[in-house]
C-alpha atoms as a PDB file:
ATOM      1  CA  UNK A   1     -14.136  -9.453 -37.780  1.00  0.00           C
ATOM      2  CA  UNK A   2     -10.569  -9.247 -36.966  1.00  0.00           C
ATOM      3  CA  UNK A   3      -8.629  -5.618 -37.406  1.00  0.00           C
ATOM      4  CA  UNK A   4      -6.088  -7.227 -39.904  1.00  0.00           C
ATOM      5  CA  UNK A   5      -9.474  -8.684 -41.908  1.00  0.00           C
ATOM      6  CA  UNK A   6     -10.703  -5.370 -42.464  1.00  0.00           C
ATOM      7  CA  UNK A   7      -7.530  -3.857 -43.912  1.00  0.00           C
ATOM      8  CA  UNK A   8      -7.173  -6.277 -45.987  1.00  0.00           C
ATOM      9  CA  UNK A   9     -10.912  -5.463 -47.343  1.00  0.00           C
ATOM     10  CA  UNK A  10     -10.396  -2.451 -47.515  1.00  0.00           C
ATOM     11  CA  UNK A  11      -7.569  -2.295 -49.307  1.00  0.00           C
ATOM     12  CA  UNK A  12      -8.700  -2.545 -53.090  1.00  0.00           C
ATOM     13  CA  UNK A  13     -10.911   0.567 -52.004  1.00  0.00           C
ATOM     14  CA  UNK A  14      -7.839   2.784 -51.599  1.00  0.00           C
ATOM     15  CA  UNK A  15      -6.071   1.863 -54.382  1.00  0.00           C
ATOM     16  CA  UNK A  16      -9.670   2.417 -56.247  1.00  0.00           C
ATOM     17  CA  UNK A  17      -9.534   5.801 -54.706  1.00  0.00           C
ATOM     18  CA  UNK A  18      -6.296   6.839 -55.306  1.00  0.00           C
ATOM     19  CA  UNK A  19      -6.195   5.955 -58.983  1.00  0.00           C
ATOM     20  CA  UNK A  20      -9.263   7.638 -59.684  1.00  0.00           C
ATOM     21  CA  UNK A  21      -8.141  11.321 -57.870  1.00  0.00           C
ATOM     22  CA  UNK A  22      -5.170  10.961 -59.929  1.00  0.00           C
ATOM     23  CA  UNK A  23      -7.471  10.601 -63.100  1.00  0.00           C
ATOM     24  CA  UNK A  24      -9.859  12.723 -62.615  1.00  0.00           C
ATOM     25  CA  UNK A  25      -6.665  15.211 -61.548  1.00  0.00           C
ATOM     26  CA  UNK A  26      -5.229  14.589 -64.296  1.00  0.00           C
ATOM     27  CA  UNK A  27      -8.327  15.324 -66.814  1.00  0.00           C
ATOM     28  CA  UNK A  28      -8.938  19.086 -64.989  1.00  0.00           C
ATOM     29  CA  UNK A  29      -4.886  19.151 -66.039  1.00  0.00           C
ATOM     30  CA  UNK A  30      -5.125  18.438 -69.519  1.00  0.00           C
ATOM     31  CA  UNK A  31      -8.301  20.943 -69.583  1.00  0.00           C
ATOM     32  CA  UNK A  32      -5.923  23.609 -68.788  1.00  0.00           C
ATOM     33  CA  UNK A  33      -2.779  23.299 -70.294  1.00  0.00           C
ATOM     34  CA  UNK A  34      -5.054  22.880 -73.370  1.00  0.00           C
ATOM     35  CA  UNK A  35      -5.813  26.854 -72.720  1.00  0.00           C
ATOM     36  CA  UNK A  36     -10.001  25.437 -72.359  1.00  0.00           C
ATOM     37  CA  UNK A  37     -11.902  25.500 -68.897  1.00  0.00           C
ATOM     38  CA  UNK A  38     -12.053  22.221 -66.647  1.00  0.00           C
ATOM     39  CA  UNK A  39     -15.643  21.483 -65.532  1.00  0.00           C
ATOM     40  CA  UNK A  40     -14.043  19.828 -62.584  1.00  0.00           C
ATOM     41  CA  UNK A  41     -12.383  22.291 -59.936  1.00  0.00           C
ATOM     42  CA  UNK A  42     -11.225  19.661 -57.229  1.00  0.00           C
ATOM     43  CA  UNK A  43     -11.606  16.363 -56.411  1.00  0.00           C
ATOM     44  CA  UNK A  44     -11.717  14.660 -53.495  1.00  0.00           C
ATOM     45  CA  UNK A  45     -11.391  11.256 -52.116  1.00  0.00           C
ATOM     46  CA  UNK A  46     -12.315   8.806 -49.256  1.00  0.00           C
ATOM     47  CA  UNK A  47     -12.973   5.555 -47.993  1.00  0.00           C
ATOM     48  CA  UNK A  48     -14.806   5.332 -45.445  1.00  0.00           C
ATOM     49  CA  UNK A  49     -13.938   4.350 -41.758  1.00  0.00           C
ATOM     50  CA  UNK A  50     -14.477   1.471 -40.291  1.00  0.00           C
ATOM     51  CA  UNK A  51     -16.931   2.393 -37.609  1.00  0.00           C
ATOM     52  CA  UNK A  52     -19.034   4.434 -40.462  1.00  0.00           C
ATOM     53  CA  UNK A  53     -18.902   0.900 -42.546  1.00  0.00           C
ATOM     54  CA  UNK A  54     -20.115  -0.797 -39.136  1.00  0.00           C
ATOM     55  CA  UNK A  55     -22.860   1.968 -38.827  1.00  0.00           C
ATOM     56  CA  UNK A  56     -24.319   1.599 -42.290  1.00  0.00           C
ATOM     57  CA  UNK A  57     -24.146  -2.180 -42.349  1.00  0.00           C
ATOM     58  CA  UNK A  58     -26.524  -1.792 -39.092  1.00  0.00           C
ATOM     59  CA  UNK A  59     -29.020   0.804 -40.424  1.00  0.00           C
ATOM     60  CA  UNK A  60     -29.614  -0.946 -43.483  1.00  0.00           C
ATOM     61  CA  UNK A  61     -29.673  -4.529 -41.771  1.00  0.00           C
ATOM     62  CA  UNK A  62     -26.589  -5.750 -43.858  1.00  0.00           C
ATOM     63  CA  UNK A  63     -24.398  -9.176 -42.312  1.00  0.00           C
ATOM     64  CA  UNK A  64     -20.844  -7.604 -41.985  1.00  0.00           C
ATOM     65  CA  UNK A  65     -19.891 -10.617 -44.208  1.00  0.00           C
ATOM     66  CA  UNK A  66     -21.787  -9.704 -47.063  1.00  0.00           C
ATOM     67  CA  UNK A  67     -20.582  -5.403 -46.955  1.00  0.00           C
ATOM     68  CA  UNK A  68     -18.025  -6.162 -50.160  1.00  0.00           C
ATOM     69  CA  UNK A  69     -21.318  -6.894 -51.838  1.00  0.00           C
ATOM     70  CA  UNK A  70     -23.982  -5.054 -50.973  1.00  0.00           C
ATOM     71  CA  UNK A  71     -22.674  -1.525 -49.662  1.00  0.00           C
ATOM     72  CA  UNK A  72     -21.498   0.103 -52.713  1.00  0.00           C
ATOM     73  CA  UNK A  73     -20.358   3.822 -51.671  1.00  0.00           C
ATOM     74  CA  UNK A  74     -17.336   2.326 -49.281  1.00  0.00           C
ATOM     75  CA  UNK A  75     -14.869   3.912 -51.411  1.00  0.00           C
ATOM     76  CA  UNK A  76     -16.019   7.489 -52.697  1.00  0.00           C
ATOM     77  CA  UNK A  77     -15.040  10.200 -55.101  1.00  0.00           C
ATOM     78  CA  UNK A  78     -16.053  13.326 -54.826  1.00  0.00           C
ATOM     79  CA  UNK A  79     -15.732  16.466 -58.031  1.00  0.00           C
ATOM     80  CA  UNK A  80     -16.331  20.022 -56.726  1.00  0.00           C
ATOM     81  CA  UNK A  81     -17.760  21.573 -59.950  1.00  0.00           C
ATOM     82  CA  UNK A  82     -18.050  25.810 -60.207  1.00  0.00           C
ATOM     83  CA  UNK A  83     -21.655  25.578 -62.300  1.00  0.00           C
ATOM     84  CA  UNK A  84     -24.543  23.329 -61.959  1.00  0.00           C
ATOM     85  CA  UNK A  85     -24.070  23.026 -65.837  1.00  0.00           C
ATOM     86  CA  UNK A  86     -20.744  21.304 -65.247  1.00  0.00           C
ATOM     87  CA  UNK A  87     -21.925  18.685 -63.112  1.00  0.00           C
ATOM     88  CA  UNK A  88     -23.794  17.462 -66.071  1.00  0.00           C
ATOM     89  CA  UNK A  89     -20.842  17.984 -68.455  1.00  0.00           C
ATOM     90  CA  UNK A  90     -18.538  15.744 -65.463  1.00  0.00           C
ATOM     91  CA  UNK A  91     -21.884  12.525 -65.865  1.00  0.00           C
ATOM     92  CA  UNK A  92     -21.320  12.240 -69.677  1.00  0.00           C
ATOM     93  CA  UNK A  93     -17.479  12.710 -69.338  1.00  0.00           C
ATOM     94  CA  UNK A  94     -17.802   9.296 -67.065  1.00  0.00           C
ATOM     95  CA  UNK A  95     -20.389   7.706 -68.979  1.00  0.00           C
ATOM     96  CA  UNK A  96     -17.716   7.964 -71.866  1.00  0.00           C
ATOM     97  CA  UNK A  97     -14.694   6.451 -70.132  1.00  0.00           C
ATOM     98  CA  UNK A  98     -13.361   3.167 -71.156  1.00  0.00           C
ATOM     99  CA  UNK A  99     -11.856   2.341 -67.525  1.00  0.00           C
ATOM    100  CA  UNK A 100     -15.039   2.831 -65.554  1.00  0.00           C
ATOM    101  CA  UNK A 101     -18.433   1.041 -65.992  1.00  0.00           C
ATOM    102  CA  UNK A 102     -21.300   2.822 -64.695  1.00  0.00           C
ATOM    103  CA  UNK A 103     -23.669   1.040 -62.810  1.00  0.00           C
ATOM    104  CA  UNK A 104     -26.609   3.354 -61.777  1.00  0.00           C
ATOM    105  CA  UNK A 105     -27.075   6.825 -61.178  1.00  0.00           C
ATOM    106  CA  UNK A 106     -28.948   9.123 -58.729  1.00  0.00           C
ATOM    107  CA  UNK A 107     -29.698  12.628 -59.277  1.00  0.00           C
ATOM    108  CA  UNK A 108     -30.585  14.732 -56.817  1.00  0.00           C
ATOM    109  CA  UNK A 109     -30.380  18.176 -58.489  1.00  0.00           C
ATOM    110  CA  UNK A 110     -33.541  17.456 -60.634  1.00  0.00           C
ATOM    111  CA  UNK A 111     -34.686  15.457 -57.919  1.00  0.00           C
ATOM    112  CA  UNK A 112     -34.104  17.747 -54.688  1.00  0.00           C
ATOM    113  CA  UNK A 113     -34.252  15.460 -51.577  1.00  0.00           C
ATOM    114  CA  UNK A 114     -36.858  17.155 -49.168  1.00  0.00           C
ATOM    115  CA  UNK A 115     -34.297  17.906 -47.142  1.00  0.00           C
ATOM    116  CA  UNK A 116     -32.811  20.674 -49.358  1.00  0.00           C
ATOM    117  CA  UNK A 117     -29.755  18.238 -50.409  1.00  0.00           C
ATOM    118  CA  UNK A 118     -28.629  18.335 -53.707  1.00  0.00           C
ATOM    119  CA  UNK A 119     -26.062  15.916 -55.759  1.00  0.00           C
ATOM    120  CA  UNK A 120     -25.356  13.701 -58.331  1.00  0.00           C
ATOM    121  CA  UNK A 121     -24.645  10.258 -57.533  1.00  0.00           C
ATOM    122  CA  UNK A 122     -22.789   7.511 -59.896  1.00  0.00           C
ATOM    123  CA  UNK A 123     -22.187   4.215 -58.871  1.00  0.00           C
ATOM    124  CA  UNK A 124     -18.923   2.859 -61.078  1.00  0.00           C
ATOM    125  CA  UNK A 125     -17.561  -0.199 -61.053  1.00  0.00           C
ATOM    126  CA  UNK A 126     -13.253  -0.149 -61.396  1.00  0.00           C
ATOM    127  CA  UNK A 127     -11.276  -2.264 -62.085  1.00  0.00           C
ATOM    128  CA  UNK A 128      -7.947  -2.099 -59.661  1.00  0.00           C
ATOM    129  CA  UNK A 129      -5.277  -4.805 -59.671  1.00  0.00           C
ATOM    130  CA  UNK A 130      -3.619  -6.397 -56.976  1.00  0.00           C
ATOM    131  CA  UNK A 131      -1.441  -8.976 -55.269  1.00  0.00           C
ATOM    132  CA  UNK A 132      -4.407 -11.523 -55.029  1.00  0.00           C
ATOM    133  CA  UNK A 133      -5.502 -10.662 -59.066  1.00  0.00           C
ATOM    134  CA  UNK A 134      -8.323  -7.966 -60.271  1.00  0.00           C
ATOM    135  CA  UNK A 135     -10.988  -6.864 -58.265  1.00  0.00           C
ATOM    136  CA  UNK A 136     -13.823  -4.831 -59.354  1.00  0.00           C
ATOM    137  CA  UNK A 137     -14.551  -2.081 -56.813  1.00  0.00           C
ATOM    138  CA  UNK A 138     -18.008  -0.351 -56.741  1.00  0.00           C
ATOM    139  CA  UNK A 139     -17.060   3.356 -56.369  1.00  0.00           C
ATOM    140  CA  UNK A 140     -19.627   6.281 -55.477  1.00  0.00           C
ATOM    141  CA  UNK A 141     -18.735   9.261 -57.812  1.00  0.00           C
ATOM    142  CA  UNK A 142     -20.416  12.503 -55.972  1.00  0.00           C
ATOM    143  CA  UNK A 143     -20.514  15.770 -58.218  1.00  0.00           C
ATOM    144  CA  UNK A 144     -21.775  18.605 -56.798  1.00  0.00           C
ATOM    145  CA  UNK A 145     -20.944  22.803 -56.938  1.00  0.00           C
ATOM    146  CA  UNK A 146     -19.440  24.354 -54.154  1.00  0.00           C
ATOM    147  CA  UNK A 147     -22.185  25.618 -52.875  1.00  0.00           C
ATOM    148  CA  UNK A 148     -23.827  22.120 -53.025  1.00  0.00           C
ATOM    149  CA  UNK A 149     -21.017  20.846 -51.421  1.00  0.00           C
ATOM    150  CA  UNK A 150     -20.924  23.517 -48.689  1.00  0.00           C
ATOM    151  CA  UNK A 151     -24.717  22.577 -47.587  1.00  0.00           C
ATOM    152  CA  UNK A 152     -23.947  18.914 -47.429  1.00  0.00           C
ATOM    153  CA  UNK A 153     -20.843  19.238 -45.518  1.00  0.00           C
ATOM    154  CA  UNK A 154     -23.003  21.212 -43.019  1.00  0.00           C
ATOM    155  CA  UNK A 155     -26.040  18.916 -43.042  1.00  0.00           C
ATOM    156  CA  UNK A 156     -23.928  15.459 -42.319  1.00  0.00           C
ATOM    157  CA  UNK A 157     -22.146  17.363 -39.633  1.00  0.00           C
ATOM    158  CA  UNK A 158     -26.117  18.234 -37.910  1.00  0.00           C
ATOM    159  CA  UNK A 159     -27.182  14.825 -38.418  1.00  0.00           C
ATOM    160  CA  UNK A 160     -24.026  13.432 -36.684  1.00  0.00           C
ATOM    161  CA  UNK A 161     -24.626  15.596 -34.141  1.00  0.00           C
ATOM    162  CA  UNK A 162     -28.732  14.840 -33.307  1.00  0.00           C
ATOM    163  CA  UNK A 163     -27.937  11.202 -34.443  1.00  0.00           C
ATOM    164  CA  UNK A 164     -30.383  11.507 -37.434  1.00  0.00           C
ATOM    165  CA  UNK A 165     -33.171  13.850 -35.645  1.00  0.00           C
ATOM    166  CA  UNK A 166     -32.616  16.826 -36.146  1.00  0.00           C
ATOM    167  CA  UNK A 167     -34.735  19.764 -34.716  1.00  0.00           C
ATOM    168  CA  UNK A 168     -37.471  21.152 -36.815  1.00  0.00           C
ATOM    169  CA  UNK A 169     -36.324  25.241 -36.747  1.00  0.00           C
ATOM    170  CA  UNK A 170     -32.933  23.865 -37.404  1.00  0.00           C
ATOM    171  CA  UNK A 171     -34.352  22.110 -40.315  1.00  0.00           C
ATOM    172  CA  UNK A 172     -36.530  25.024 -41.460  1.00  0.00           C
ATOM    173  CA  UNK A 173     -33.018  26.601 -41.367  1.00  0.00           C
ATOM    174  CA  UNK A 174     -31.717  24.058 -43.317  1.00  0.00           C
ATOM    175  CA  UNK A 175     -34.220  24.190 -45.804  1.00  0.00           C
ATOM    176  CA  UNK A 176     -34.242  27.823 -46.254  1.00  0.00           C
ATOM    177  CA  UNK A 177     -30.064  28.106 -46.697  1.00  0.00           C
ATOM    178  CA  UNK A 178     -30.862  25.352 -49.315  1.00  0.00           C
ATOM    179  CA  UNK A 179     -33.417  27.358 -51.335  1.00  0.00           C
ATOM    180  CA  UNK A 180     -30.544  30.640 -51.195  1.00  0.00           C
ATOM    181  CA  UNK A 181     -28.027  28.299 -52.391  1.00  0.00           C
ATOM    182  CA  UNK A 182     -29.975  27.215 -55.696  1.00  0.00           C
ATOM    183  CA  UNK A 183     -30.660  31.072 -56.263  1.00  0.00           C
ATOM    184  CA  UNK A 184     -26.994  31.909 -56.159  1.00  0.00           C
ATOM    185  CA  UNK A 185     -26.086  28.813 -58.296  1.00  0.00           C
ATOM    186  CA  UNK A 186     -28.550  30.123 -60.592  1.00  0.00           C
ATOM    187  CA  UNK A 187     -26.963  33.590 -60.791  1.00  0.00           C
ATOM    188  CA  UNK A 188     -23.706  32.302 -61.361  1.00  0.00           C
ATOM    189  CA  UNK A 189     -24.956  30.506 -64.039  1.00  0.00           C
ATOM    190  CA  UNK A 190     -26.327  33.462 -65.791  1.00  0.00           C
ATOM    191  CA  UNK A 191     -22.700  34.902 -65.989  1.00  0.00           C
ATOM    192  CA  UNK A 192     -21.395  31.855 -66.955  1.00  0.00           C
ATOM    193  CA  UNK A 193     -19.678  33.108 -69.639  1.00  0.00           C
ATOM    194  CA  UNK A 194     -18.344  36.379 -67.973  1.00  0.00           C
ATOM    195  CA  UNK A 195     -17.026  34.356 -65.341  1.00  0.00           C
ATOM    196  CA  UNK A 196     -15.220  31.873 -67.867  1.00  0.00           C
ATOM    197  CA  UNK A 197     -12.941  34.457 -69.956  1.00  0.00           C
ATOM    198  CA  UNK A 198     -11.992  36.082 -66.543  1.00  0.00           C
ATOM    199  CA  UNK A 199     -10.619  33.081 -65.615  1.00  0.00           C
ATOM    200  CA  UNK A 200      -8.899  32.494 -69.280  1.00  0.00           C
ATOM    201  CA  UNK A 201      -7.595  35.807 -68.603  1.00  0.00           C
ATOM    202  CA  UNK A 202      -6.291  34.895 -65.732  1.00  0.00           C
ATOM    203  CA  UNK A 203      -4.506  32.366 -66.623  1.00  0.00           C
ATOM    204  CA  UNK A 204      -3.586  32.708 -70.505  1.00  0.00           C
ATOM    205  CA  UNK A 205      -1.694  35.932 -68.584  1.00  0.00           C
ATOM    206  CA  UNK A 206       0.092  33.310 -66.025  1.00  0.00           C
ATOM    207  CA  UNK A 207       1.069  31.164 -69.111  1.00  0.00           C
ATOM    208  CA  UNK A 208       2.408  34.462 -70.886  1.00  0.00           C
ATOM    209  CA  UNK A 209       4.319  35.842 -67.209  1.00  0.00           C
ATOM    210  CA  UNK A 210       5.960  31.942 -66.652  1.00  0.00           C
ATOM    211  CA  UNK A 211       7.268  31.554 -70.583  1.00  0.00           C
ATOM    212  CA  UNK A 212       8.724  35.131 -70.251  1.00  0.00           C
ATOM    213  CA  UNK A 213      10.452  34.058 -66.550  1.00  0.00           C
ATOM    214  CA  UNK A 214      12.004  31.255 -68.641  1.00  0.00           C
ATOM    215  CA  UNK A 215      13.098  32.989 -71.481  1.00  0.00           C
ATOM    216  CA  UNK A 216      15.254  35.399 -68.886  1.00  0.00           C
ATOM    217  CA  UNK A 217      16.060  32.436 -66.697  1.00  0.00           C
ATOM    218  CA  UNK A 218      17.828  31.060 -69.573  1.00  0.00           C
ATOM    219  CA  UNK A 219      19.076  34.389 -70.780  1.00  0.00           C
ATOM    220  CA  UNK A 220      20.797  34.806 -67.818  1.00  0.00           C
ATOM    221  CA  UNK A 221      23.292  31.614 -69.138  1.00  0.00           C
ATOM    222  CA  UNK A 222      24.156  33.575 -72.091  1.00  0.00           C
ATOM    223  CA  UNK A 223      23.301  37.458 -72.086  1.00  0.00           C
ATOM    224  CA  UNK A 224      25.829  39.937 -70.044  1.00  0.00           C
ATOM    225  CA  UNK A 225      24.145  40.999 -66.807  1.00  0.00           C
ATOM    226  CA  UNK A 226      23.244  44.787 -67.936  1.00  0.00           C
ATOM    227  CA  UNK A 227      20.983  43.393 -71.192  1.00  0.00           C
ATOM    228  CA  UNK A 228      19.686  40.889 -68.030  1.00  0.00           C
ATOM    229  CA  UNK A 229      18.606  43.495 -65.812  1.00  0.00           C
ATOM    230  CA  UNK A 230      17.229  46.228 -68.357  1.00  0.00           C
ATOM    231  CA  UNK A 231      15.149  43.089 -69.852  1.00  0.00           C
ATOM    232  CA  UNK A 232      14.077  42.411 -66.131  1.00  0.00           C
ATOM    233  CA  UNK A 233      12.965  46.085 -65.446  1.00  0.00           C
ATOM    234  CA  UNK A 234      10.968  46.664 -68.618  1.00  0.00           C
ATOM    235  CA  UNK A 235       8.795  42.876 -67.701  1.00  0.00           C
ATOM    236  CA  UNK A 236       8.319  44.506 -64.382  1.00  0.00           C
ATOM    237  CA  UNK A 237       6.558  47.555 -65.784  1.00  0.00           C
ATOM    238  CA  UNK A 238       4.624  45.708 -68.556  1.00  0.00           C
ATOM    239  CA  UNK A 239       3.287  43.435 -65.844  1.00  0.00           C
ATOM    240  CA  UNK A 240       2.246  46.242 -63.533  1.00  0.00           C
ATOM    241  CA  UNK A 241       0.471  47.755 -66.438  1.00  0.00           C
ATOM    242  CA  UNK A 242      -1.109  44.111 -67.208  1.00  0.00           C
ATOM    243  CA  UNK A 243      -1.656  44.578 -70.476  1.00  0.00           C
ATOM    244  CA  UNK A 244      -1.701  41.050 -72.343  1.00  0.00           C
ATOM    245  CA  UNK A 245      -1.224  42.024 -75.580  1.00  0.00           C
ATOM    246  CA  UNK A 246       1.989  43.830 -74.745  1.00  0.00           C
ATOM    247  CA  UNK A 247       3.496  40.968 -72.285  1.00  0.00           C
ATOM    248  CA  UNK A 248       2.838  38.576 -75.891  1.00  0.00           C
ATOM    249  CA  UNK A 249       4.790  41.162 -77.993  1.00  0.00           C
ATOM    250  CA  UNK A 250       7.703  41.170 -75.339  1.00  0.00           C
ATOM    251  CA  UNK A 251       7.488  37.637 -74.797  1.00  0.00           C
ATOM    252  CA  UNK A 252       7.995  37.117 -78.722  1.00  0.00           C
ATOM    253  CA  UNK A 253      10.880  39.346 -78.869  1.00  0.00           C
ATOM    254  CA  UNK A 254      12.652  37.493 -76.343  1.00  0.00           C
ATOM    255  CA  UNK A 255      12.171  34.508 -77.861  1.00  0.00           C
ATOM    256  CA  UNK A 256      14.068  36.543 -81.219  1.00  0.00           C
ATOM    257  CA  UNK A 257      16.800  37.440 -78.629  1.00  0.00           C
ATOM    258  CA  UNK A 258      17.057  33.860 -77.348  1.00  0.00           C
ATOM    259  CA  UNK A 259      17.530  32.809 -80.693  1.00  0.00           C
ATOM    260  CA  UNK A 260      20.301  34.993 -81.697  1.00  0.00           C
ATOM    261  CA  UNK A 261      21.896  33.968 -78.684  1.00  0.00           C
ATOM    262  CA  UNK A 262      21.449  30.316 -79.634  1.00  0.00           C
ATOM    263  CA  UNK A 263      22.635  30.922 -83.597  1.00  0.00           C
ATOM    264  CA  UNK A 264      26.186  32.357 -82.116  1.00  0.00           C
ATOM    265  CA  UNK A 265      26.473  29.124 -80.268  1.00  0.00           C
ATOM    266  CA  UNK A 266      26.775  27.055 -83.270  1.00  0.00           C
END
């Protein structure tokens, strides 16, 4: 198959893939300016290379003519998720969406692969549109934690490496680094909720520190530069004492001083 052949097949795969980062982006967004916590913590995307379409085609004894419709993970999503209960939260998410039909799914965090691997696989079918009309691109949706993630990463880089044969103490090793990883998933799990409101904290307190930087940006329009800098030293010390409650009281009192300053405008 000719080089220009292929880019034009693959093609509809990276628009798939770049429309779907930007949604799934844009849903761990709306999960935090909403103040709530995104199951999703990154998302990744690919499509894969033409020489790793070539090898897969060969392993599995598909005619390059027929890869549009029988290799369905050449474009490919992956969600990084912090807790093995969010990768479950992430399937019904997709199940619900109007812009993505799911086609099968594959999981292999019930199902362990004896390898150690763990995952969950969705096969969706999306909709992209382009200069030659709408094509419907299968897309495979991996959702895994970071530790997950971490093993595969590691595993796919071995079996590159020993071209599918790996050594048995290596994969003893394997196995073993598998069998910690499900242990620490587990005990993150069981502070679940510890971890969560650290992470509110964290970032209701960012919210709080970037209103109040805007408040004395905008001061600075209207406000002589002695009220400016007295208002500037007492946010320094109420953030180094990091105490929310009083960086909300401040924060509301400058919105009171904005105010004023706004009512003597008109």
């Amino acid at each position: 198959m000719e080089l220009q052949m292929w880019k034009e097949i693959l093609m509809p795969y990276d628009l798939a893939v770049e429309e779907l980062k930007v949604k799934f982006s844009h849903i761990m967004k709306e999960y935090k300016q909403s103040g709530g916590y995104s199951p999703i913590e990154q998302v990744v995307g690919r499509v894969k290379s033409i020489s790793s379409i070539i090898d897969k085609a060969q392993k599995k004894g598909i005619d390059i003519d027929k890869i549009q419709s029988q290799l369905e993970d050449i474009a490919g999503i992956r969600l990084i998720c912090q807790f093995t209960d969010d990768i479950y939260t992430v399937v019904n998410l997709i199940r619900g969406r109007s812009d993505m039909r799911v086609k099968s799914e594959k999981d292999y965090i019930t199902n362990m692969k004896p390898s150690g691997y763990r995952s969950y696989h969705i096969i969706v079918l999306y909709k992209v549109e382009t200069v030659n009309g709408t094509k419907e691109i299968p897309v495979e949706i991996q959702i895994r934690t970071l530790g997950m993630n971490f093993w595969a990463i590691i595993e796919h880089s071995l079996q590159y490496k020993y071209q599918g044969n790996i050594p048995e103490h290596v994969r003893a090793r394997l196995t073993a680094a598998s069998n910690a990883l499900i242990t620490l998933d587990e005990e993150m799990s069981s502070i679940h909720d510890e971890i969560i409101d650290a992470q509110n904290f964290y970032l209701i307190k960012a919210n709080i520190v970037s209103d109040i930087l805007g408040n004395i940006q905008n001061l600075y329009k209207v406000a002589n530069k002695r009220e400016i800098i007295k208002i500037q030293d007492e946010f320094y010390e109420l953030y180094e004492e990091g105490d929310i409650s009083k960086l909300e009281r401040f924060n509301r009192q400058l919105d009171i001083i904005a105010e004023g300053y706004r009512a003597q405008a008109t």
